[in-house]
Protein backbone atom coordinates (compact mmCIF):
# COMPACT_ATOMS: atom_id res chain seq x y z
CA UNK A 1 16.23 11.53 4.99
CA UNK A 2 14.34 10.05 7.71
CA UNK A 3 11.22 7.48 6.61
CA UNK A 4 7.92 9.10 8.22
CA UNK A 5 6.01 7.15 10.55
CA UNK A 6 3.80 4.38 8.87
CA UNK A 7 0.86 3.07 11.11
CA UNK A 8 -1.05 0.18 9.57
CA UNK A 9 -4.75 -0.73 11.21
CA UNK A 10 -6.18 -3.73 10.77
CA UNK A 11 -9.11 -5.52 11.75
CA UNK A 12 -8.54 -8.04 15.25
CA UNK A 13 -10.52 -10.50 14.81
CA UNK A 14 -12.48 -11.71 11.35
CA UNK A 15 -15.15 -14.02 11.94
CA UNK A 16 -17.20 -16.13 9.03
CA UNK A 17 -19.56 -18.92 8.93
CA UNK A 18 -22.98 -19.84 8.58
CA UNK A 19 -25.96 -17.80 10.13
CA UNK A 20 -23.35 -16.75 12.97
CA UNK A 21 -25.23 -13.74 14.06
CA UNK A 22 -24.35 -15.68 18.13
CA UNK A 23 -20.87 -15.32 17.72
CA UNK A 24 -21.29 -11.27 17.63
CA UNK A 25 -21.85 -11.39 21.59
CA UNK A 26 -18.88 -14.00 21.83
CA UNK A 27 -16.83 -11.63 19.54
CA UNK A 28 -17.68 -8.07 21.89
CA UNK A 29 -16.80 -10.37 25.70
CA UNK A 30 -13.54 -11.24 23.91
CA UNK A 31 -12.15 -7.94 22.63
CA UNK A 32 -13.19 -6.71 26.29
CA UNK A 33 -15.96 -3.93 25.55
CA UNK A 34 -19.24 -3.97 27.85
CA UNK A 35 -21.87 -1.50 26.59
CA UNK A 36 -22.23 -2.32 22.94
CA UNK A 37 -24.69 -0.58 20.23
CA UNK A 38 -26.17 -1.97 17.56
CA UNK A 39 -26.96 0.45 14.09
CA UNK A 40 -29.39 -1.16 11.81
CA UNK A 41 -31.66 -0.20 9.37
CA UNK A 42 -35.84 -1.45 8.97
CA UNK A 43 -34.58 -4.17 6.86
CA UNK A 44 -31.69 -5.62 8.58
CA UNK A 45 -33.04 -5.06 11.56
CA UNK A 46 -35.81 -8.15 10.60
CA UNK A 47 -32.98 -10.19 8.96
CA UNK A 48 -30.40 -10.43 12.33
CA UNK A 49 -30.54 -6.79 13.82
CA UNK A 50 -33.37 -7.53 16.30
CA UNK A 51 -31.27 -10.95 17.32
CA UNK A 52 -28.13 -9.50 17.86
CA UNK A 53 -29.37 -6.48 19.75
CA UNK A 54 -31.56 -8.70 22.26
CA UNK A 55 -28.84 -11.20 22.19
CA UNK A 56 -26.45 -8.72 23.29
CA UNK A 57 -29.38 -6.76 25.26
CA UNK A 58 -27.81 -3.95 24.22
CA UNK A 59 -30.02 -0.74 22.58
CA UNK A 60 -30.08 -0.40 18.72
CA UNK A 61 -30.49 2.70 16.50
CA UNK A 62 -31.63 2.93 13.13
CA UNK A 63 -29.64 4.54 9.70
CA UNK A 64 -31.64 6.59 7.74
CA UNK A 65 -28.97 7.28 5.23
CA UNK A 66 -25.06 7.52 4.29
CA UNK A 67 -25.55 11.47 5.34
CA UNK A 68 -23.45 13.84 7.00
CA UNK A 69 -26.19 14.84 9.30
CA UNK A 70 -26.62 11.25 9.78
CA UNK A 71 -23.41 10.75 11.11
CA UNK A 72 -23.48 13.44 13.37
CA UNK A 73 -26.63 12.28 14.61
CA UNK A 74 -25.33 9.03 15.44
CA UNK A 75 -22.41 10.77 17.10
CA UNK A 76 -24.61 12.95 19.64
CA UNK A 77 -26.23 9.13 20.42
CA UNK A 78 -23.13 7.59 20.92
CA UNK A 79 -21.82 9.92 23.36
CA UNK A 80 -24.53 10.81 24.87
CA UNK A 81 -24.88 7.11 26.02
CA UNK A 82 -21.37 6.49 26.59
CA UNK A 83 -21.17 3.18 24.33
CA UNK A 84 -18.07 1.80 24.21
CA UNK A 85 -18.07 -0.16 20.58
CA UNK A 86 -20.73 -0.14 17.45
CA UNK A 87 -21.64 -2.92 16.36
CA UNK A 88 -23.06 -1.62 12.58
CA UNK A 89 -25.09 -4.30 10.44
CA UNK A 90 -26.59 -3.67 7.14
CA UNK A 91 -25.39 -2.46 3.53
CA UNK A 92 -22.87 -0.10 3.11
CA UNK A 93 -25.05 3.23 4.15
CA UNK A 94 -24.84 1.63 7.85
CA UNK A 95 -22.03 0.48 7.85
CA UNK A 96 -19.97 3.76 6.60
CA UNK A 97 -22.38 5.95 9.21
CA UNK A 98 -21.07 3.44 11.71
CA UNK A 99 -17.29 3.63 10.48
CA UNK A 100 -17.41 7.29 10.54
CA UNK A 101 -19.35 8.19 13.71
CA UNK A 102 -17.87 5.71 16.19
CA UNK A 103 -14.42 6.91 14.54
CA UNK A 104 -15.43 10.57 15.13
CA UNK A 105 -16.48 9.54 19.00
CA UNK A 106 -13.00 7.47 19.45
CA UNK A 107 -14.54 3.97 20.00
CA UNK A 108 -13.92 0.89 17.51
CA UNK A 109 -17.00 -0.60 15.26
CA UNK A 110 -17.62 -4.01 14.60
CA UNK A 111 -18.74 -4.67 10.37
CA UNK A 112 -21.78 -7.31 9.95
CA UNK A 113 -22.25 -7.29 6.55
CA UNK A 114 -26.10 -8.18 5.17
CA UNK A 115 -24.50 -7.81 1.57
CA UNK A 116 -20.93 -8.05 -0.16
CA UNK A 117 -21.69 -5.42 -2.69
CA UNK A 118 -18.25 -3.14 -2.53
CA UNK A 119 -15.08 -3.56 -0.24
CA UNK A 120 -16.29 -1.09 2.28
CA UNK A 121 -17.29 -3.47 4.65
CA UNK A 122 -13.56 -4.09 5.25
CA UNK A 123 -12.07 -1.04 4.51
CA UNK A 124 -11.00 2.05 6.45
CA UNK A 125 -12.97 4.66 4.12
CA UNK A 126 -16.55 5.48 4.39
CA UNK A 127 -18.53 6.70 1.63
CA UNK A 128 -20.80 9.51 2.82
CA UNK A 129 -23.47 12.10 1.04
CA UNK A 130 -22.55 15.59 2.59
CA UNK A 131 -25.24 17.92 0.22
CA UNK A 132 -24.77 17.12 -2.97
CA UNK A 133 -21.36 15.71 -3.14
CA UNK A 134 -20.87 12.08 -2.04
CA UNK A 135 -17.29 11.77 -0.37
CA UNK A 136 -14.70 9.30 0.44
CA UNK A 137 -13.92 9.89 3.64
CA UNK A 138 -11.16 7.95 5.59
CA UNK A 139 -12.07 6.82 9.33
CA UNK A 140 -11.36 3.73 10.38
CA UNK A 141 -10.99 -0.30 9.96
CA UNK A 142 -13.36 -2.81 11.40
CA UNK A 143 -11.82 -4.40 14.85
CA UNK A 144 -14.04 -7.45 13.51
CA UNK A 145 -15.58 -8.43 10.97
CA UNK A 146 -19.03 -11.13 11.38
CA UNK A 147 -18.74 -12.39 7.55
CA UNK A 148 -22.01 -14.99 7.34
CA UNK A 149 -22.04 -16.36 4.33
CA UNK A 150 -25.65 -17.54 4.97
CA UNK A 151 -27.07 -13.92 5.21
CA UNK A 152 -24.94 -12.76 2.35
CA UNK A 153 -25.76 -15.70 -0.14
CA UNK A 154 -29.16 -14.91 0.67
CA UNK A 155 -29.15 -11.47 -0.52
CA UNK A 156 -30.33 -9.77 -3.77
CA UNK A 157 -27.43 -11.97 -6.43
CA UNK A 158 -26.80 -7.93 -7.72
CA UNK A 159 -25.16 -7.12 -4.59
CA UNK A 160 -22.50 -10.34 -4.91
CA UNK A 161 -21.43 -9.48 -8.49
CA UNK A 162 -21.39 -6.18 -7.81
CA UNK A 163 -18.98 -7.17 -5.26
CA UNK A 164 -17.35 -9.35 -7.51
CA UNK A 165 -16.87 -6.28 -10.07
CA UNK A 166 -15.12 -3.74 -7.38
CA UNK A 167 -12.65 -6.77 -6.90
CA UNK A 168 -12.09 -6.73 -10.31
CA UNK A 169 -11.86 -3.50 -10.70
CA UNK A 170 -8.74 -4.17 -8.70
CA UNK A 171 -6.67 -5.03 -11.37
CA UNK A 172 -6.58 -1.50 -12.63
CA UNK A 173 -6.23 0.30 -9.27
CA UNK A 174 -3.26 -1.12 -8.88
CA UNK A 175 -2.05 -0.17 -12.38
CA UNK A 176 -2.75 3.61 -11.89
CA UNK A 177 -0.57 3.29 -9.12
CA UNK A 178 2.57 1.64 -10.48
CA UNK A 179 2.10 4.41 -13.33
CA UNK A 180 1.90 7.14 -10.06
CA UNK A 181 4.66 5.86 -8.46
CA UNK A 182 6.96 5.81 -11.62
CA UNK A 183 6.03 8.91 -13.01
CA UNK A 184 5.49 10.89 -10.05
CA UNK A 185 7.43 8.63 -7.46
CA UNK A 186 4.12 8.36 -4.98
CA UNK A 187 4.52 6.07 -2.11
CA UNK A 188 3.63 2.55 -3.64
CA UNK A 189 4.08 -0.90 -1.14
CA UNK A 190 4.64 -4.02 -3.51
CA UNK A 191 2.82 -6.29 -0.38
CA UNK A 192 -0.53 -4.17 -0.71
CA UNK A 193 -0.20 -3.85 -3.93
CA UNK A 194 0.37 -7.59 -4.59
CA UNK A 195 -2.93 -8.44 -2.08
CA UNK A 196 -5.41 -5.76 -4.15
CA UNK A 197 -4.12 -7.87 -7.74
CA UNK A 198 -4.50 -11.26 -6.03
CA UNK A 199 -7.82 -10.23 -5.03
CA UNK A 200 -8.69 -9.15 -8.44
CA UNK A 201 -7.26 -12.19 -9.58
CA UNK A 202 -8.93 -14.78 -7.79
CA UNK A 203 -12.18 -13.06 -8.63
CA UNK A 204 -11.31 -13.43 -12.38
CA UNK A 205 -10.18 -16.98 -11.99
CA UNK A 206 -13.62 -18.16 -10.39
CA UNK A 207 -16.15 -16.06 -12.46
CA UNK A 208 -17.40 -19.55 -13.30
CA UNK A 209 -18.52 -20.54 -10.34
CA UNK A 210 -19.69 -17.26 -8.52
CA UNK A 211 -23.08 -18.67 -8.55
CA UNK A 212 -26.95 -16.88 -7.22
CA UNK A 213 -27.38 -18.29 -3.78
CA UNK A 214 -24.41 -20.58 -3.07
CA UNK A 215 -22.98 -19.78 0.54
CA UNK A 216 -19.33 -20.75 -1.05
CA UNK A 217 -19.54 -18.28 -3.49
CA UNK A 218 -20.43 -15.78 -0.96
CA UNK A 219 -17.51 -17.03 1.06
CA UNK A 220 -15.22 -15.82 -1.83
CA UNK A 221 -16.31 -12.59 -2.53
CA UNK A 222 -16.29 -12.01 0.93
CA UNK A 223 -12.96 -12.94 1.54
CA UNK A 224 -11.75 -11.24 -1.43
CA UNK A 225 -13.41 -7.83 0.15
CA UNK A 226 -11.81 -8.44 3.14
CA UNK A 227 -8.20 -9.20 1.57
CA UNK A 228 -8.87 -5.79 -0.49
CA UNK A 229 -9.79 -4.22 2.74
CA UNK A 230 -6.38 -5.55 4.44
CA UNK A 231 -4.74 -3.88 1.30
CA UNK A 232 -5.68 -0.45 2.15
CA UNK A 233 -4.68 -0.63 5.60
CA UNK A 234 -1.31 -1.85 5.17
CA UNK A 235 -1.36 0.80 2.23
CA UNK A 236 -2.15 3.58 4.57
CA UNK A 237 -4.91 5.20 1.74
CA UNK A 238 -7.08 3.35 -0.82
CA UNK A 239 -4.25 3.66 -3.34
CA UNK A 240 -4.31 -0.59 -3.49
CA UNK A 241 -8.59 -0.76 -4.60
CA UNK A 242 -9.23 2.86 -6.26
CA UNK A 243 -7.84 4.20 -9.33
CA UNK A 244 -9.40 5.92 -12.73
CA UNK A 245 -12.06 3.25 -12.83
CA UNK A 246 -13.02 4.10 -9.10
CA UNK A 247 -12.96 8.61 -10.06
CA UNK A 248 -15.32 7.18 -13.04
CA UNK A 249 -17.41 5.51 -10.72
CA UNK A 250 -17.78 8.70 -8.67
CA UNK A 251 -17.86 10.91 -11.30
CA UNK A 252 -21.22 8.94 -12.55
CA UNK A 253 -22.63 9.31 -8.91
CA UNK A 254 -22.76 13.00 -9.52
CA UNK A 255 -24.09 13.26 -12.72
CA UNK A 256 -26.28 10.13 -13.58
CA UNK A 257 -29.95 10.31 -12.83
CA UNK A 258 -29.99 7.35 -11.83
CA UNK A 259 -26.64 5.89 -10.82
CA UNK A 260 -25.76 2.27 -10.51
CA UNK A 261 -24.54 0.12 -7.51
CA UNK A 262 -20.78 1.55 -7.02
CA UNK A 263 -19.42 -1.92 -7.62
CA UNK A 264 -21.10 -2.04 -11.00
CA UNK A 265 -19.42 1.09 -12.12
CA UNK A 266 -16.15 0.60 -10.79
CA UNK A 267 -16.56 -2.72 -13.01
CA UNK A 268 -17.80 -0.58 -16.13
CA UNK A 269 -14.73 1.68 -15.12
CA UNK A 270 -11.94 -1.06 -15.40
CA UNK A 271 -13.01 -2.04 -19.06
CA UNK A 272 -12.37 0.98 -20.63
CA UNK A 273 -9.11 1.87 -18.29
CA UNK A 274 -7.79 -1.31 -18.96
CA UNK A 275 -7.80 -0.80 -22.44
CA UNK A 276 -5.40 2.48 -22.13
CA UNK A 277 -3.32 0.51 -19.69
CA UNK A 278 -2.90 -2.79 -21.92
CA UNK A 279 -4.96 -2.98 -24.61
CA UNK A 280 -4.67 -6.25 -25.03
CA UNK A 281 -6.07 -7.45 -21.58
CA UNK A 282 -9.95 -5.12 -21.08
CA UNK A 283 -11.40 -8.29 -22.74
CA UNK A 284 -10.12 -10.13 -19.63
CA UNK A 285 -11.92 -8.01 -17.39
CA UNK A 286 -15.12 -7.96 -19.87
CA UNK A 287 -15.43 -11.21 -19.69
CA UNK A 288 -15.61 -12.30 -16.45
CA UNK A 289 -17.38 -9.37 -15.68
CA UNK A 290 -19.97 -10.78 -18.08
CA UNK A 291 -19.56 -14.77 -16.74
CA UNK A 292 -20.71 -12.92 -12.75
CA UNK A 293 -23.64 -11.51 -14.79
CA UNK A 294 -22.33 -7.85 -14.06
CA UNK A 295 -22.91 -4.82 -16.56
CA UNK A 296 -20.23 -4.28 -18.98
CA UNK A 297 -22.00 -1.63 -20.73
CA UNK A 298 -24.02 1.32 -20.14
CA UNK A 299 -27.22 0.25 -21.02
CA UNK A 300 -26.97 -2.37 -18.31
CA UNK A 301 -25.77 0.46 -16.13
CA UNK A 302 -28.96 1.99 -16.67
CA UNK A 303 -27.06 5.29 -17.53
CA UNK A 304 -26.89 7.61 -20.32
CA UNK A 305 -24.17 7.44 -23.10
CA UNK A 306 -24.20 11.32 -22.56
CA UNK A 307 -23.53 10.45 -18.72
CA UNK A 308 -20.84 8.00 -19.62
CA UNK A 309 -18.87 10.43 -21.59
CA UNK A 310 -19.37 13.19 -19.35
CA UNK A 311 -18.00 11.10 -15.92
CA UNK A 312 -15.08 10.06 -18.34
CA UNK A 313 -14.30 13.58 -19.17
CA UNK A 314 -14.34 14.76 -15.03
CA UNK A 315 -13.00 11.71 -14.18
CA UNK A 316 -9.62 13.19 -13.18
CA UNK A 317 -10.92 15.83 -11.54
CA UNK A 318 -12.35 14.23 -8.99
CA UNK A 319 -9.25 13.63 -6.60
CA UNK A 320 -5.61 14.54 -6.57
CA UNK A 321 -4.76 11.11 -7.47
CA UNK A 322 -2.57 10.42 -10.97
CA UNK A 323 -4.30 8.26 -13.11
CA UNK A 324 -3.82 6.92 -16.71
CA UNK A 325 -6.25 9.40 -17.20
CA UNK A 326 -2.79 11.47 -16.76
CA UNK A 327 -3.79 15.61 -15.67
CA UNK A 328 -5.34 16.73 -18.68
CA UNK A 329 -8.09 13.88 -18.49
CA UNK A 330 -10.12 12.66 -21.65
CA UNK A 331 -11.64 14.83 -24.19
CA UNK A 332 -15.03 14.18 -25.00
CA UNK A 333 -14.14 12.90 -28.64
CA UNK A 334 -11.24 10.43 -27.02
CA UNK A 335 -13.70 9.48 -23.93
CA UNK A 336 -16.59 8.51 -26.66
CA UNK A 337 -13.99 7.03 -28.45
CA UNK A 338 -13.03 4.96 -25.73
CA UNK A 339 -16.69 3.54 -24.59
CA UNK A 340 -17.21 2.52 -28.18
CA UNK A 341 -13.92 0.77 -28.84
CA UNK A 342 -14.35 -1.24 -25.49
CA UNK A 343 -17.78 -1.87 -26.36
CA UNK A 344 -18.90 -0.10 -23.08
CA UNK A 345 -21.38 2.01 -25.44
CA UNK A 346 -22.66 1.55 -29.31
């Protein structure tokens, strides 16, 4: 049988530094694109937008939200002004509006992240509210990436750890898919696999000195969210950085009243699959969840117990992705079961 054709797209170029916000004009002259637009949003736009944009003297738009009108919105601007390549800048609602509209519009985006809060800033998937549901929608990779450690390390510490905890949360991903791959013989790649664990891994190994406002801890997360971002491409689907602990995650999004960053979840997530993967190793992931100062249970979540359970139980639902969660998913007794033996609840 012939192999099908595998295309792996990855970022160019991958720029990081110290309040390098001047390099973004260097970065669009080099790749060879002339009419450049930058997305921002209120915030971001005092923080660097404004000096890119006038450094580039280029026009800027602003993000309301991670919408699907949004996005369509952004793609009447973009072709209505004939730009040639986005330049997004901001969180991850601007940066996934940019990902998906310049993808939409066929021209390439450029990621300057103001915070290192989940692997999207890297990754070819952009997270997107269409009505209710909030979906994972694949688009494209970064051609660069403007990492400034200065900008990030300055941010809210929440966003970093909750960075910290989707890396993490690695460690799991790539579990569900070894168990996919031998039970249902999906398409699994030992090199992406074995950059999502190192990821995770490195994370876990320098809990202790992820630090609140230290530019070389920002440097770490950030190129650990770029290495899981690299994963995914050469994967061809998130399959390297999204397992049960990521469906959890989403799960919560729909039902919580108030959810919590998706890092933080996807961090909650790992602890309890990681316990019906090897039940021996969740206090690994506990821990240095705890040492980054992320939640490890749902109280810190700010969710419901009631929530908890319930995103456990749907958990499987959400995708057609084979998870330890296996087909059936988790009853409500084994899923409260579950948060309380991991600690994750009382």
């Amino acid at each position: 049988m012939e192999n099908p054709i595998h295309i792996i797209n990855l970022s160019r170029m991958v720029v990081m530094g110290s309040d390098i916000w001047g390099s973004v004009k260097t970065t669009v002259e080099k790749l060879g694109y002339k009419n450049p637009v930058v997305l921002d949003d209120p915030i971001t736009r005092g923080i660097v937008g404004k000096k890119v944009s006038n450094d580039l003297n280029c026009d800027h738009h602003e993000v309301k939200a991670a919408t699907m009108a949004e996005v369509h919105s952004i793609e009447d601007i973009l072709k209505k002004d004939k730009y040639d390549i986005v330049v997004s800048i901001g969180g991850g609602s601007v940066i996934d509006v940019g990902k998906l509209s310049s993808f939409n519009v066929s021209i390439p985006f450029i990621s300057y992240p103001t915070v290192a809060s989940h692997d999207g800033i890297s990754s070819s998937r952009a997270s997107i509210k269409d009505g209710e549901k909030k979906l994972s929608i694949e688009a494209q990779p970064p051609i660069a990436i403007i990492a400034d450690t200065k900008i990030v390390s300055q941010a809210p510490y929440r966003f970093l750890a909750s960075g910290c905890a989707d890396l993490i949360s690695n460690y799991t991903a790539v579990l569900d898919w070894q168990l996919a791959h031998k039970l249902k013989g999906e398409y699994y790649s030992e090199h992406a696999a074995s950059l999502s664990s190192m990821s995770a891994k490195v994370t876990i190994d320098n809990a202790d000195v992820i630090k609140e406002g230290l530019e070389e801890s920002a440097r770490k997360v950030l190129k650990g969210l770029i290495s899981s971002g690299v994963a995914m491409s050469i994967a061809g689907s998130s399959r390297p950085a999204s397992g049960a602990e990521h469906a959890f995650a989403h799960a919560l999004d729909m039902i919580a009243e108030k959810p919590a960053m998706h890092g933080e979840q996807c961090g909650v997530g790992s602890i309890m699959t990681m316990y019906l993967h090897r039940e021996d190793k969740y206090k690994t992931i506990k821990e240095a969840l705890e040492k980054i100062k992320a939640p490890i249970t749902a109280e810190e979540l700010g969710v419901a117990d009631i929530e908890l359970i319930k995103a456990l139980t749907m958990a499987h639902k959400i995708r057609d992705r084979y998870t330890i969660l296996g087909e059936s998913g988790l009853t409500e007794r084994a899923a409260t079961k579950l948060a309380k033996v991991t600690g994750v609840i009382n």
